[in-house]
C-alpha atoms as a PDB file:
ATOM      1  CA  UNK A   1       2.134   7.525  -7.674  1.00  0.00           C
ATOM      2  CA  UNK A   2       2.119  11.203  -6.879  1.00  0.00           C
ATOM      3  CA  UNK A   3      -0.957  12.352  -4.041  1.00  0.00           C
ATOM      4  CA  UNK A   4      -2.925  14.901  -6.169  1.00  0.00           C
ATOM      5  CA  UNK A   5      -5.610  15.750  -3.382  1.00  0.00           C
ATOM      6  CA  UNK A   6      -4.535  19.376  -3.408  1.00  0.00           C
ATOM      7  CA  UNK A   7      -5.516  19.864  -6.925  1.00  0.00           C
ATOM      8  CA  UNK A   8      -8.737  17.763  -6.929  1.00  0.00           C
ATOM      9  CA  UNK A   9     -10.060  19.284  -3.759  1.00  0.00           C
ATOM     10  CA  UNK A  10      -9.590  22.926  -5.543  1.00  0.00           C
ATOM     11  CA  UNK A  11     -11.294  21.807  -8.690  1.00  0.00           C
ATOM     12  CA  UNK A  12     -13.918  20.296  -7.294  1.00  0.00           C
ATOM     13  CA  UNK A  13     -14.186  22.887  -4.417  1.00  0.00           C
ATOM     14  CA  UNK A  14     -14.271  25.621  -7.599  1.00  0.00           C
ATOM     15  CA  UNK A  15     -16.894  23.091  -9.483  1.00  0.00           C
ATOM     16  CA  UNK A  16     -19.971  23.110  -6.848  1.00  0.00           C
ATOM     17  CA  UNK A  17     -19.148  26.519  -5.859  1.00  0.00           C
ATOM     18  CA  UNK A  18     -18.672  25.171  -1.929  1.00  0.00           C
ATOM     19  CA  UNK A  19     -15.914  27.219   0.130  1.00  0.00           C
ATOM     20  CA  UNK A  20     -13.399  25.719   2.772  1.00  0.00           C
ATOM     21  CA  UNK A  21     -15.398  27.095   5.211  1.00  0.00           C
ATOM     22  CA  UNK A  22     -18.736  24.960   4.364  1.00  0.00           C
ATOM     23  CA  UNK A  23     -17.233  22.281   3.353  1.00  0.00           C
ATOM     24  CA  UNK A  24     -15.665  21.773   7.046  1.00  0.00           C
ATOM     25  CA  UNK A  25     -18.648  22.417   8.556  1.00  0.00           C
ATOM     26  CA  UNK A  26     -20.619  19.411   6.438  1.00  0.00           C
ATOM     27  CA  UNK A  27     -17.175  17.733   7.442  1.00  0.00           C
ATOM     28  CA  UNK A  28     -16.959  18.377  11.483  1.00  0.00           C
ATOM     29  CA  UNK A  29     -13.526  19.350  10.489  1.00  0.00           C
ATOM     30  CA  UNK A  30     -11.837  22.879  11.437  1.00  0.00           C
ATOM     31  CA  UNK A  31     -11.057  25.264   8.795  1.00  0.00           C
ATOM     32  CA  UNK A  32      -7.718  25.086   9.164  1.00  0.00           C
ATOM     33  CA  UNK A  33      -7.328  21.404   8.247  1.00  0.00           C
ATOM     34  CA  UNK A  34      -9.221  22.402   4.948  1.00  0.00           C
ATOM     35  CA  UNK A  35      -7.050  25.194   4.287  1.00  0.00           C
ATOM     36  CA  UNK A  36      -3.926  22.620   4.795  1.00  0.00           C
ATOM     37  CA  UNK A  37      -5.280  20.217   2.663  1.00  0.00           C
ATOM     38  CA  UNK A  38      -6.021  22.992  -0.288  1.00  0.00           C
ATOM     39  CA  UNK A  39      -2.559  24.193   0.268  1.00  0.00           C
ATOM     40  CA  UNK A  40      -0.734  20.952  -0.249  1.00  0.00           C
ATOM     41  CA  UNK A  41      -1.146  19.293   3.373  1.00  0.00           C
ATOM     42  CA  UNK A  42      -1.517  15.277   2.904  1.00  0.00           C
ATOM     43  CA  UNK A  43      -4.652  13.499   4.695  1.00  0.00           C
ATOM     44  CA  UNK A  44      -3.204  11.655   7.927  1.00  0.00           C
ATOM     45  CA  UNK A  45      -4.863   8.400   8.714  1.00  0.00           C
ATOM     46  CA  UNK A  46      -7.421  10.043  11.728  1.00  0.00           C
ATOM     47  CA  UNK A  47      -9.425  11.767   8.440  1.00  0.00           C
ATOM     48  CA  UNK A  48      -9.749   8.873   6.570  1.00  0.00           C
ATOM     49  CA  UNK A  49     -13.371   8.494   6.563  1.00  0.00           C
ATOM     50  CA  UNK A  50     -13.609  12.534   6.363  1.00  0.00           C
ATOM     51  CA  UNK A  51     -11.608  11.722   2.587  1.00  0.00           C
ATOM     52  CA  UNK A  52     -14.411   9.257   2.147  1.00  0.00           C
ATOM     53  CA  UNK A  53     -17.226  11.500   2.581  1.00  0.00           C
ATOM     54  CA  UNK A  54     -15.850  13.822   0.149  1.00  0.00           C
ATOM     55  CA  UNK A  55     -15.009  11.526  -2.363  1.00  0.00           C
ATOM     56  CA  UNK A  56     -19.034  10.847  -1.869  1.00  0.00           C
ATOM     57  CA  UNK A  57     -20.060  14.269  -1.882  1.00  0.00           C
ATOM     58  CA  UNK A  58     -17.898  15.180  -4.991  1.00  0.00           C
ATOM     59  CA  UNK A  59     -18.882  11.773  -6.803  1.00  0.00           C
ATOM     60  CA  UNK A  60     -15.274  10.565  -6.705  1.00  0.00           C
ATOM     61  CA  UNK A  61     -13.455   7.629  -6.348  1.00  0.00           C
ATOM     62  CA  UNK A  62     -11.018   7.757  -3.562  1.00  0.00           C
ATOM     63  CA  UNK A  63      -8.553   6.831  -6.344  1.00  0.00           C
ATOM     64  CA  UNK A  64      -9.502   9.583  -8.258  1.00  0.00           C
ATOM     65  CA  UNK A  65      -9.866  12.441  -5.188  1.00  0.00           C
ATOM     66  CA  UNK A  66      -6.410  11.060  -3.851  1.00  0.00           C
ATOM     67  CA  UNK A  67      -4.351  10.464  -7.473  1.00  0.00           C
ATOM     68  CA  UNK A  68      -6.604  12.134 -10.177  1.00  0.00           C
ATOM     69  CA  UNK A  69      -7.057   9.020 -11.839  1.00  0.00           C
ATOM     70  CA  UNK A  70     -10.460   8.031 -13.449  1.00  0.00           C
ATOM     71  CA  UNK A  71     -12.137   4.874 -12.860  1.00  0.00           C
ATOM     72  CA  UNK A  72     -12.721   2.735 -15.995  1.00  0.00           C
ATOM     73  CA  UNK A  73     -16.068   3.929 -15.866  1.00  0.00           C
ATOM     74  CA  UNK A  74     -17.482   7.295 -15.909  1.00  0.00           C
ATOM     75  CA  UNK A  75     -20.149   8.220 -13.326  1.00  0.00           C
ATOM     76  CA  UNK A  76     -22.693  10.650 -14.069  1.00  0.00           C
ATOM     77  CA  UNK A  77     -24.380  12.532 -11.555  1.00  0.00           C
ATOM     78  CA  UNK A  78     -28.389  13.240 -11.937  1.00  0.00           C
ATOM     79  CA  UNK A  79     -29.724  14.221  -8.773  1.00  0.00           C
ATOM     80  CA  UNK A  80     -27.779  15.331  -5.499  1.00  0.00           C
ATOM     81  CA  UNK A  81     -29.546  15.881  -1.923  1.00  0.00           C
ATOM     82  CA  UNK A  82     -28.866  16.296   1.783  1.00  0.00           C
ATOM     83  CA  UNK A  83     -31.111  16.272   4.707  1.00  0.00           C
ATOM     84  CA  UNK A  84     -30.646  15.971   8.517  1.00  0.00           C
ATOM     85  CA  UNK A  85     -31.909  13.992  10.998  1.00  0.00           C
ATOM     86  CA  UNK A  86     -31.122  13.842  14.891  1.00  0.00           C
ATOM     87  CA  UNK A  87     -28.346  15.926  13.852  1.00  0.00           C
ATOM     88  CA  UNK A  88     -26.632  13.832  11.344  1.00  0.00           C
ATOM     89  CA  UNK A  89     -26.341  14.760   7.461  1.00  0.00           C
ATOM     90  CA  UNK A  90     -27.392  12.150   4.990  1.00  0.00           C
ATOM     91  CA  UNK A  91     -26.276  12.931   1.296  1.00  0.00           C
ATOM     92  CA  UNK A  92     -28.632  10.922  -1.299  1.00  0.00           C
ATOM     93  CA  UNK A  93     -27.534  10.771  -4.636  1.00  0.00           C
ATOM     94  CA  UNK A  94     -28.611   9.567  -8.235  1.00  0.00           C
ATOM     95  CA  UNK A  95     -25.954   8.510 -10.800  1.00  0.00           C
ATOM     96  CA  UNK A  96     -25.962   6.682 -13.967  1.00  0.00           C
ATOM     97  CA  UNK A  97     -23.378   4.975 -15.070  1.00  0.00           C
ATOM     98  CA  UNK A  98     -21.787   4.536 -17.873  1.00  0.00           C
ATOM     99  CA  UNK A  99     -18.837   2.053 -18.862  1.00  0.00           C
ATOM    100  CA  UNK A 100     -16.187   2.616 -20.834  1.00  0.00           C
ATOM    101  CA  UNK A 101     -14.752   0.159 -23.028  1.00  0.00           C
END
């Protein structure tokens, strides 16, 4: 299985209009591990729960954000939020979903 995460960040990236530059501030992350990542980079293992967050802010399986490969079910989302509190971001999000069969 071929990593894809180059591609997938960019598309989604392009999709909610969100630069490298925001996205590594939501992330805690310097630019330039953004910029690595968009340019072909692969996650190491110290960003794994960075990956996770962005699979979560883009409404992605890791599966798919890693591999472009769509779950067996297609997620929908209606409603997409983010507040903080004591200086921590909390993303709150409304999907429906629906299965395929």
């Amino acid at each position: 299985m071929q990593l894809k995460f180059m591609n997938v960040l960019t598309r989604e990236l392009e999709k909610s209009n969100e630069t490298a530059a925001s996205l590594s501030k939501r992330l805690g992350l310097s630019k330039s591990i953004i910029h690595g990542w968009l340019q072909g980079a692969a996650p190491s293992g110290k960003h794994l729960e960075k990956i996770y967050i962005i699979s979560e802010l883009f409404g992605l399986s890791l599966t798919e954000l890693l591999f472009d490969i769509k779950d067996p079910k297609e997620r929908i989302t209606l409603f997409t939020s983010s507040f903080l509190d004591s200086n921590k971001e909390y993303l709150i999000k409304v999907e429906r979903i629906n299965r395929k069969n």
